[in-house]
C-alpha atoms as a PDB file:
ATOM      1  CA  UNK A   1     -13.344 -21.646 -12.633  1.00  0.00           C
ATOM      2  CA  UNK A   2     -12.383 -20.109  -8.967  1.00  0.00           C
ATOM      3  CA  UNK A   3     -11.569 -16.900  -8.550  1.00  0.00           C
ATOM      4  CA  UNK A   4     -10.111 -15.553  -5.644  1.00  0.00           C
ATOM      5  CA  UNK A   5     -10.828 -12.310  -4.717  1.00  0.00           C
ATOM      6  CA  UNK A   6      -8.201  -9.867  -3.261  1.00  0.00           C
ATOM      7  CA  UNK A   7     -10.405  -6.676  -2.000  1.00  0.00           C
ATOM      8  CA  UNK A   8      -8.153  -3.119  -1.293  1.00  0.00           C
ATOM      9  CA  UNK A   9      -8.500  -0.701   1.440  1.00  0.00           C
ATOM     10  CA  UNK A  10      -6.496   1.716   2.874  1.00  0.00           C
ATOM     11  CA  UNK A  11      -3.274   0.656   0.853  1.00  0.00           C
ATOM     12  CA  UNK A  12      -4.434  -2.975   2.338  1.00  0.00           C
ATOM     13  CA  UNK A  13      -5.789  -6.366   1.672  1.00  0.00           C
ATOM     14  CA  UNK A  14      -9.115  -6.764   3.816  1.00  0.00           C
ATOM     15  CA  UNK A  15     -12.370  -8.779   3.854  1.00  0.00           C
ATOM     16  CA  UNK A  16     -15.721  -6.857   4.919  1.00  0.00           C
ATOM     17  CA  UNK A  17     -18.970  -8.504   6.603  1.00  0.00           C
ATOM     18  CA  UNK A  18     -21.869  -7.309   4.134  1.00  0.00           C
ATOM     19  CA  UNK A  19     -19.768  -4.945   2.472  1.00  0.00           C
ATOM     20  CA  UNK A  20     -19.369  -2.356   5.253  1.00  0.00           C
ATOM     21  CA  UNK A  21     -17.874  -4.084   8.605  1.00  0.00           C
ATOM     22  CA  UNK A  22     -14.074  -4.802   8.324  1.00  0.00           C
ATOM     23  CA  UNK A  23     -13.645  -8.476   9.857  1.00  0.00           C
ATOM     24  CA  UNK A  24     -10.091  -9.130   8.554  1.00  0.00           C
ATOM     25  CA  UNK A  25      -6.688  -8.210   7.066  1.00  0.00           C
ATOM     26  CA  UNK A  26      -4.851 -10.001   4.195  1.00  0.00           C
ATOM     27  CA  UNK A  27      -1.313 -10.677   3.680  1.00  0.00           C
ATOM     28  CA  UNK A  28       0.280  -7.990   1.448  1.00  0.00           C
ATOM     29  CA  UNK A  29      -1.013  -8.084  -2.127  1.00  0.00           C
ATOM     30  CA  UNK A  30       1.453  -9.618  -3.844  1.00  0.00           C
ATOM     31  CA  UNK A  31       1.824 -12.504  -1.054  1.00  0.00           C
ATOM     32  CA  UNK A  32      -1.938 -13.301  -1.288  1.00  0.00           C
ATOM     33  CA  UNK A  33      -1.054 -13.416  -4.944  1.00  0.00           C
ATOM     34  CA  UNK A  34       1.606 -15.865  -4.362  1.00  0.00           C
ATOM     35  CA  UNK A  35      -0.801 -17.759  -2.515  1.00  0.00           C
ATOM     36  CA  UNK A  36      -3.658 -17.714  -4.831  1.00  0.00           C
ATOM     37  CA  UNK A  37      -0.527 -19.188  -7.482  1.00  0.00           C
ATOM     38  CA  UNK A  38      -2.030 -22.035 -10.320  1.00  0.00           C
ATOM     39  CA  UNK A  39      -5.348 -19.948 -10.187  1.00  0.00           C
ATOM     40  CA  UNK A  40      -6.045 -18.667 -13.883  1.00  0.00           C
ATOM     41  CA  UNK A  41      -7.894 -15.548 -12.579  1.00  0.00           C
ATOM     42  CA  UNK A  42      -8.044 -13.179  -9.763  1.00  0.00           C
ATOM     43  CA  UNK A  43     -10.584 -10.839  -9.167  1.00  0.00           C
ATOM     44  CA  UNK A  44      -9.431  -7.623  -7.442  1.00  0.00           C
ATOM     45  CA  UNK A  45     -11.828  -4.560  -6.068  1.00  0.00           C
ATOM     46  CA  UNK A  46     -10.770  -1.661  -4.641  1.00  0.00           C
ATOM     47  CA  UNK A  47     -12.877  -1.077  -2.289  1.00  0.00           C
ATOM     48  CA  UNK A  48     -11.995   3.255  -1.884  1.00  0.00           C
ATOM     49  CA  UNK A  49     -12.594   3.913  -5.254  1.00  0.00           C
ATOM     50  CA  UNK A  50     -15.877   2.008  -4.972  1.00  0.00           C
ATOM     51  CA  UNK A  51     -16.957   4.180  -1.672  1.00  0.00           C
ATOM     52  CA  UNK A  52     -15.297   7.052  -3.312  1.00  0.00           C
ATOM     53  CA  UNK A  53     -12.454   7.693  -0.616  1.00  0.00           C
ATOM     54  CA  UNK A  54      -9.738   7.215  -2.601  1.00  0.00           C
ATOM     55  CA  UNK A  55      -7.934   5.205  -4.663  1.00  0.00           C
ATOM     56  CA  UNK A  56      -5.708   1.946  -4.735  1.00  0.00           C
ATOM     57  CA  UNK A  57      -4.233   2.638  -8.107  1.00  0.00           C
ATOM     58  CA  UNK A  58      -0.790   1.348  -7.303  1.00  0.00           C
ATOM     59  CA  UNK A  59      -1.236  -1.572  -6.164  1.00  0.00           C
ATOM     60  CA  UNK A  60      -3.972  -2.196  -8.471  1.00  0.00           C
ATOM     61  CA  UNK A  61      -1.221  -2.041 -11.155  1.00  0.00           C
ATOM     62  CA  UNK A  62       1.540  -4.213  -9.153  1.00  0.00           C
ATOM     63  CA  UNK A  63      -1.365  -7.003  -8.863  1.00  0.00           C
ATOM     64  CA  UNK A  64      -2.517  -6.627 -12.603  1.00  0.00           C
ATOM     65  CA  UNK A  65       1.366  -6.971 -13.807  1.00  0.00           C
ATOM     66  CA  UNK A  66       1.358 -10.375 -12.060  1.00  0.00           C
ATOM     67  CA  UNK A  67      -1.674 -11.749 -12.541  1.00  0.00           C
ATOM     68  CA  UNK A  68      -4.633 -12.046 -14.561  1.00  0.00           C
ATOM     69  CA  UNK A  69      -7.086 -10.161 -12.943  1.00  0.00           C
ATOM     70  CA  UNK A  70     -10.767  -8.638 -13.135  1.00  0.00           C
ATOM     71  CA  UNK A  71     -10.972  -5.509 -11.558  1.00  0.00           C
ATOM     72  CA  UNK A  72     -13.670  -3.092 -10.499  1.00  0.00           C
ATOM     73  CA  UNK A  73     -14.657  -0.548  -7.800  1.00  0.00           C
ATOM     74  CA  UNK A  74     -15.781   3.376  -8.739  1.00  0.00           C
ATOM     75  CA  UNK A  75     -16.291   2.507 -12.426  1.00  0.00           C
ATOM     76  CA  UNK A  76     -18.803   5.470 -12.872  1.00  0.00           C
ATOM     77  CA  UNK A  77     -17.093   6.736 -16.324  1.00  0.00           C
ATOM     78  CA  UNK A  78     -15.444   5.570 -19.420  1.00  0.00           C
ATOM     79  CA  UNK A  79     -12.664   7.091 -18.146  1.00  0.00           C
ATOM     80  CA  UNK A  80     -12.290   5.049 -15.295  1.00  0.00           C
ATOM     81  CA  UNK A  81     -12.770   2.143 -17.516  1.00  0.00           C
ATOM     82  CA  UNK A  82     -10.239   3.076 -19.474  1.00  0.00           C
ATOM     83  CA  UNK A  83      -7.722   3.675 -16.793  1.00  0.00           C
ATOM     84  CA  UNK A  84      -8.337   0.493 -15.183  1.00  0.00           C
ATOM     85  CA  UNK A  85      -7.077  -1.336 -18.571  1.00  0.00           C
ATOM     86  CA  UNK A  86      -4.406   1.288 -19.099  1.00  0.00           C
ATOM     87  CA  UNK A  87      -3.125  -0.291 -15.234  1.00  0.00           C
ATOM     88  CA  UNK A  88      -3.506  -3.612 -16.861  1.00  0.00           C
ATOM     89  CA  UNK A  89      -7.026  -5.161 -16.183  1.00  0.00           C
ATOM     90  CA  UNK A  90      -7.625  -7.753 -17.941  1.00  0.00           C
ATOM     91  CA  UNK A  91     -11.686  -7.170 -17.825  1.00  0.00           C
ATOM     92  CA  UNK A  92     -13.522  -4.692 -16.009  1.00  0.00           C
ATOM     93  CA  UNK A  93     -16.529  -4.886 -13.564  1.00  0.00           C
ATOM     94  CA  UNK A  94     -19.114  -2.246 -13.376  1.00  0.00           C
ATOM     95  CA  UNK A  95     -22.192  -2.343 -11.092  1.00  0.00           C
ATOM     96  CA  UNK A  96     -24.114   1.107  -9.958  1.00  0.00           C
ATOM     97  CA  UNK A  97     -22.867   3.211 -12.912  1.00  0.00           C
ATOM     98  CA  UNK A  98     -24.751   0.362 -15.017  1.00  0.00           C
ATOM     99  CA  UNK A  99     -28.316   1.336 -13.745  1.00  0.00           C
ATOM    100  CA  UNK A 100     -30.035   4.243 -13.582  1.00  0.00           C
ATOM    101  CA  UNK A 101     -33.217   4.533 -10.770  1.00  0.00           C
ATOM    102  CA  UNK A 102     -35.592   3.401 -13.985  1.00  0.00           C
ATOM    103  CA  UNK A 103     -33.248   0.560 -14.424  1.00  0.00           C
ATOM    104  CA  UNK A 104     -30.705  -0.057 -16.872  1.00  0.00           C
ATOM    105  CA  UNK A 105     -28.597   2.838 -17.830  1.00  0.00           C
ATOM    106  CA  UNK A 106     -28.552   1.569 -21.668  1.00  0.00           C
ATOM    107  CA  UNK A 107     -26.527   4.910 -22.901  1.00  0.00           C
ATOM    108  CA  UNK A 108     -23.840   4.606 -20.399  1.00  0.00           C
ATOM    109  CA  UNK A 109     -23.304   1.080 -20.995  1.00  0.00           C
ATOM    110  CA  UNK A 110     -22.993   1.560 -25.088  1.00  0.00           C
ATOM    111  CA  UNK A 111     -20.316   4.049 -24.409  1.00  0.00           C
ATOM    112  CA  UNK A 112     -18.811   1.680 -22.278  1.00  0.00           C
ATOM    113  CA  UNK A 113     -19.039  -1.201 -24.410  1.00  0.00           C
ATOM    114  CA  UNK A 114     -17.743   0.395 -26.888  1.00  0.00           C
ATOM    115  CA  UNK A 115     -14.580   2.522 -25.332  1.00  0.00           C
ATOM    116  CA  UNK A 116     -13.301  -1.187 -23.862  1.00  0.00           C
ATOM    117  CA  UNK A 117     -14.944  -4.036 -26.139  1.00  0.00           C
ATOM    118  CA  UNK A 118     -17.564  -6.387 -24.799  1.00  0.00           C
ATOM    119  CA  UNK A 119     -16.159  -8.745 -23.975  1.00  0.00           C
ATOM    120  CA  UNK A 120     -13.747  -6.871 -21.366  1.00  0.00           C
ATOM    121  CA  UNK A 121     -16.398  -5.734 -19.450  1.00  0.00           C
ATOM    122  CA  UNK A 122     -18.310  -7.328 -16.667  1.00  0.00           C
ATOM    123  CA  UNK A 123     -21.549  -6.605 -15.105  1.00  0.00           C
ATOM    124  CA  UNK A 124     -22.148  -6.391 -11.547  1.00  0.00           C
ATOM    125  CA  UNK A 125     -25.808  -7.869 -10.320  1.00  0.00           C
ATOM    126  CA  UNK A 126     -25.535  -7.351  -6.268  1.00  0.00           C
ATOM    127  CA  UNK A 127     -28.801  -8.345  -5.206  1.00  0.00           C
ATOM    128  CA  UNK A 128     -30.658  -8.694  -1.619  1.00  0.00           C
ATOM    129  CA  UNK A 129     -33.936 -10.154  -0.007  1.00  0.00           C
ATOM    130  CA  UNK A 130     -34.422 -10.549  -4.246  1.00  0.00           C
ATOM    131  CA  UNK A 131     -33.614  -6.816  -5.501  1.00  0.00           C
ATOM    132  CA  UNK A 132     -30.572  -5.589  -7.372  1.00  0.00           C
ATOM    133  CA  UNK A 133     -28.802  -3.243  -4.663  1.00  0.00           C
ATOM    134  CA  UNK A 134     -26.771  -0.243  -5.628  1.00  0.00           C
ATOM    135  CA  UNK A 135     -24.219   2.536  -4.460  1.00  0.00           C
ATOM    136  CA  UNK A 136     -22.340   0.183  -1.441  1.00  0.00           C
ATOM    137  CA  UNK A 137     -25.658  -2.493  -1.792  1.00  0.00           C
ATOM    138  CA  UNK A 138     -27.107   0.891   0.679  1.00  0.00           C
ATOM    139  CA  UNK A 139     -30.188   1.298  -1.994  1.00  0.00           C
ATOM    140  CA  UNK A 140     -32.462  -1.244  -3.801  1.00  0.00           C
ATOM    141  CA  UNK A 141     -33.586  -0.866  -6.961  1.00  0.00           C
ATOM    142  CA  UNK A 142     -37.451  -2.174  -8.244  1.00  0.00           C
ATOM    143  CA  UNK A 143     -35.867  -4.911 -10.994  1.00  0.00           C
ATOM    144  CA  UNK A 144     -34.583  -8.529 -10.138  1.00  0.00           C
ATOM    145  CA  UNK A 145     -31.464  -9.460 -11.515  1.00  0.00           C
ATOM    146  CA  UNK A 146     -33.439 -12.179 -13.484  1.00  0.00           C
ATOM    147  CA  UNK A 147     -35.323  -9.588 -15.032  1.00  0.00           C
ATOM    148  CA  UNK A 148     -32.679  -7.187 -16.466  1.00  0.00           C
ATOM    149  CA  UNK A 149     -30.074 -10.327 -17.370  1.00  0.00           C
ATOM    150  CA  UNK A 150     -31.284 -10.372 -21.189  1.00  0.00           C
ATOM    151  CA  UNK A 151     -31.383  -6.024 -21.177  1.00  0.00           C
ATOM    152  CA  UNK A 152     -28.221  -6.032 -20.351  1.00  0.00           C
ATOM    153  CA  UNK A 153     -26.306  -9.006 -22.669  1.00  0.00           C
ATOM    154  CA  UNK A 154     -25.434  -6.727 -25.429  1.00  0.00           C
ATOM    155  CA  UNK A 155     -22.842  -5.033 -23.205  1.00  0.00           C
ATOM    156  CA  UNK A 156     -20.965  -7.049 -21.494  1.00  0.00           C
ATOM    157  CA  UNK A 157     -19.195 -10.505 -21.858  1.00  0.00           C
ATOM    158  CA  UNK A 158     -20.678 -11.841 -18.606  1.00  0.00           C
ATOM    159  CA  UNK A 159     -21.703 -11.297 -15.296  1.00  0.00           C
ATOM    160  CA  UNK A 160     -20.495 -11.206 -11.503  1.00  0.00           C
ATOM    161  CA  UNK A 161     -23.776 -11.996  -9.539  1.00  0.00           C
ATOM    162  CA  UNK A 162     -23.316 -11.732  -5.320  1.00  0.00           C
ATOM    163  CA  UNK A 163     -25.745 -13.131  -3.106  1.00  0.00           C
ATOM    164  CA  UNK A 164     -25.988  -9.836  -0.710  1.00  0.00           C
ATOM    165  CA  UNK A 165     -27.776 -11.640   1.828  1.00  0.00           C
ATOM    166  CA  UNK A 166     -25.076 -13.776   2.871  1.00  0.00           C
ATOM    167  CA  UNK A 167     -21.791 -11.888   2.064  1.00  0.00           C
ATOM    168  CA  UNK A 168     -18.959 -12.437   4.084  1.00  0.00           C
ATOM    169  CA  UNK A 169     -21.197 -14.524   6.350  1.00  0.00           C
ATOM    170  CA  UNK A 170     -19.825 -17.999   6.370  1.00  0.00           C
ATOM    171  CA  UNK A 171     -23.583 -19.386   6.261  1.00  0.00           C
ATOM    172  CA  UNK A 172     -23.569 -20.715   2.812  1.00  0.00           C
ATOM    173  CA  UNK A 173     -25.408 -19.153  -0.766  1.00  0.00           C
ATOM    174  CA  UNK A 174     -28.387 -19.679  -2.779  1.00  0.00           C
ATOM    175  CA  UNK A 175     -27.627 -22.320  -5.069  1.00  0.00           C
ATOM    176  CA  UNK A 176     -31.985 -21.886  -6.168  1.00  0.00           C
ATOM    177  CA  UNK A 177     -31.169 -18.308  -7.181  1.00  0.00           C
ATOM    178  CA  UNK A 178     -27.957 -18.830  -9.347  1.00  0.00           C
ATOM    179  CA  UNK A 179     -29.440 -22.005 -10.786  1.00  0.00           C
ATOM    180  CA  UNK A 180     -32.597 -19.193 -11.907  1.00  0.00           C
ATOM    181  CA  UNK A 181     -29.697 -16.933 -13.158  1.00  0.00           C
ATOM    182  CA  UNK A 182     -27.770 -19.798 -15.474  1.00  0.00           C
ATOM    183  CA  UNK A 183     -31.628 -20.461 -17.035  1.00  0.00           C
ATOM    184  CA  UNK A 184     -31.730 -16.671 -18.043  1.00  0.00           C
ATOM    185  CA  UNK A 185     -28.775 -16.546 -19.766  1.00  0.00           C
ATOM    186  CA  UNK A 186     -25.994 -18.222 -21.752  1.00  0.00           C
ATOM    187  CA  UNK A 187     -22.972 -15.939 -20.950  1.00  0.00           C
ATOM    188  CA  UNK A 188     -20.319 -16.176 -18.486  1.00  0.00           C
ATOM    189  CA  UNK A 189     -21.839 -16.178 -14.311  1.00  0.00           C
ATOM    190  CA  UNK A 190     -19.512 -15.828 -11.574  1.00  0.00           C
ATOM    191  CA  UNK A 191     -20.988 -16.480  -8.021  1.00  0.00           C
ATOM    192  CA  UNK A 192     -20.506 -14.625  -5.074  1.00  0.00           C
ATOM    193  CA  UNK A 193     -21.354 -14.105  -1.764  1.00  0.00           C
ATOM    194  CA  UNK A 194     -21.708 -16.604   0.801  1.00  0.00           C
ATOM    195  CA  UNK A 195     -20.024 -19.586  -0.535  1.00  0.00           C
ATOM    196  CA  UNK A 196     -18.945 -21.562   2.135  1.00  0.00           C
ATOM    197  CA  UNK A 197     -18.250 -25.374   1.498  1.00  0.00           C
ATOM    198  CA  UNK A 198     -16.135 -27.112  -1.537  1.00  0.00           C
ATOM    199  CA  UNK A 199     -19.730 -28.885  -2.064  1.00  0.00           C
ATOM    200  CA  UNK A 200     -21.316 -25.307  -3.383  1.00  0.00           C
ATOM    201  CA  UNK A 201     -18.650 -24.895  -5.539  1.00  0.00           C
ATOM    202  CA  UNK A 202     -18.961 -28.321  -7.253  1.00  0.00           C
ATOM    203  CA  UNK A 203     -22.345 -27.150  -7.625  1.00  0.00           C
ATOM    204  CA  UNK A 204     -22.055 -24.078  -9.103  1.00  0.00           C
ATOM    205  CA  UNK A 205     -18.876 -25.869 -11.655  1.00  0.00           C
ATOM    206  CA  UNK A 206     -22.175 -28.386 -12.686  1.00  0.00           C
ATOM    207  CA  UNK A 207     -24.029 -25.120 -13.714  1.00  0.00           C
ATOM    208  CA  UNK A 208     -21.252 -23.894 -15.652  1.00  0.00           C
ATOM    209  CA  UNK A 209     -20.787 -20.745 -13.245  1.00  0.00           C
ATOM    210  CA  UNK A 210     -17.576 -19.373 -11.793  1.00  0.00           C
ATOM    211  CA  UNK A 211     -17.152 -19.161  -8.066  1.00  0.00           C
ATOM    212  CA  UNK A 212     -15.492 -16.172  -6.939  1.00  0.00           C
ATOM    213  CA  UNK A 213     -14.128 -16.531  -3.011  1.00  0.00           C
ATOM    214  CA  UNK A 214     -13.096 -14.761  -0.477  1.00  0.00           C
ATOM    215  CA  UNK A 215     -14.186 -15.218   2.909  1.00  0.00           C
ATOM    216  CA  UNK A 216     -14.287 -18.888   3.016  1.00  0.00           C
ATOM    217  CA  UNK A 217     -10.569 -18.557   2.108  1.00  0.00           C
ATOM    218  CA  UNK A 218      -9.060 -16.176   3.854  1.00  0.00           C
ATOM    219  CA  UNK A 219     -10.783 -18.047   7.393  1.00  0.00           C
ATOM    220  CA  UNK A 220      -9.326 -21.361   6.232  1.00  0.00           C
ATOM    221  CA  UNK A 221     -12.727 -22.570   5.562  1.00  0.00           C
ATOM    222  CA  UNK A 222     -11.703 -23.670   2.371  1.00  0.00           C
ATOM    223  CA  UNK A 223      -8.498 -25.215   1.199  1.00  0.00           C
ATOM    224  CA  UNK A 224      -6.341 -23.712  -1.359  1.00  0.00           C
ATOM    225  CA  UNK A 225      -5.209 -26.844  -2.594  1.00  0.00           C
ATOM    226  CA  UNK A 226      -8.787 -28.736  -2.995  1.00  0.00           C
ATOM    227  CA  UNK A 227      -9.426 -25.186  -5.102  1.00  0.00           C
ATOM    228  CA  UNK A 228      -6.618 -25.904  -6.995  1.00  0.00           C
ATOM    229  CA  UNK A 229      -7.719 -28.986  -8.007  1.00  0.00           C
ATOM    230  CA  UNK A 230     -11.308 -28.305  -8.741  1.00  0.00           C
ATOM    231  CA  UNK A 231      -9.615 -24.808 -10.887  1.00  0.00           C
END
């Protein structure tokens, strides 16, 4: 499947360079969503919440009444969880709030799992130079994502795994490192970060793993229509 990915600041749509530098504006939300049409899935992160500036609640809500969508950003509580669904998420991401500086924050997670279902929720494995990265990918934690994968299954219906060291880069991803992800599990992988050319994708569809895109679109690197087809 390919996911496009509409990230929210400011009341806008934008695309960030590593997660901090701002290197372009969308169209308004629901005209990317009318462009991202025949798509089964959009994944949308609001990008305040996550930084803890704010909110993009609204829109988050217009978005999620026309389209299927996965949504994350500040999920640090069940609360948050559960207001996320409340404004119509179909499944929920969750990345620092799932790990503690030990590791996996097991207790948290339950709760989660449990306030939402499993199978709503969605586990965030940002990782860089090999380490999972945490709190705006600004801190590293010891653990690989290939070693928490089977810690963390219990939780969560699958997982949204971004290749830090080329986000937002145009330069490509590390097909080695997802193919080592799909051999530690057998849920759901979605791919992101870096993904550049329609032949990655094809790749990552022979692994069974989702693609989720946003760069490479929104520069016209890739074409909506080839997408289409391949989705």
């Amino acid at each position: 499947m390919v996911i496009p990915c509409i990230d929210l600041m400011d009341g806008k749509v934008v695309q960030l360079v590593q997660g901090r530098e701002k290197a372009l504006e969308g169209a308004p939300p629901l005209e990317m969503l009318a462009r991202f049409a025949g798509f089964p899935e959009i994944q949308v992160i609001d990008l305040d919440a996550a930084i803890g500036s704010g909110a993009n609640d609204e829109l988050v809500r217009l978005l999620c009444a026309h389209a299927v969508c996965r949504v994350g950003g500040g999920v640090r509580s069940v609360e948050r969880a559960r207001a996320l669904v409340g404004q119509g998420a179909h499944r929920v991401i969750v990345g620092t709030a799932a790990f503690t500086a030990e590791g996996v924050h097991q207790a948290f997670l339950e709760a989660l799992a449990a306030a939402i279902g499993r199978e709503r929720l969605i586990i965030a494995l940002d990782s860089r130079q090999g380490r999972i990265v945490v709190k705006g990918w600004r801190e590293s934690l010891r653990q690989t994502a290939e070693e928490v994968l089977s810690q963390l299954e219990p939780f969560c219906g699958g997982f949204l795994c971004t290749y830090v060291d080329k986000e937002g880069m145009l330069q490509g991803t590390d097909l080695d490192w997802f193919r080592r992800l799909r051999a530690a599990t057998a849920l759901e992988i979605t791919a992101a970060g870096g993904i550049t050319t329609l032949e990655e994708v094809r790749e990552l569809r022979r692994l069974n793993i989702h693609a989720a895109l946003g760069m490479a679109i929104y520069t016209g690197r890739l074409d909506l229509q080839e997408l289409r087809a391949l989705a």
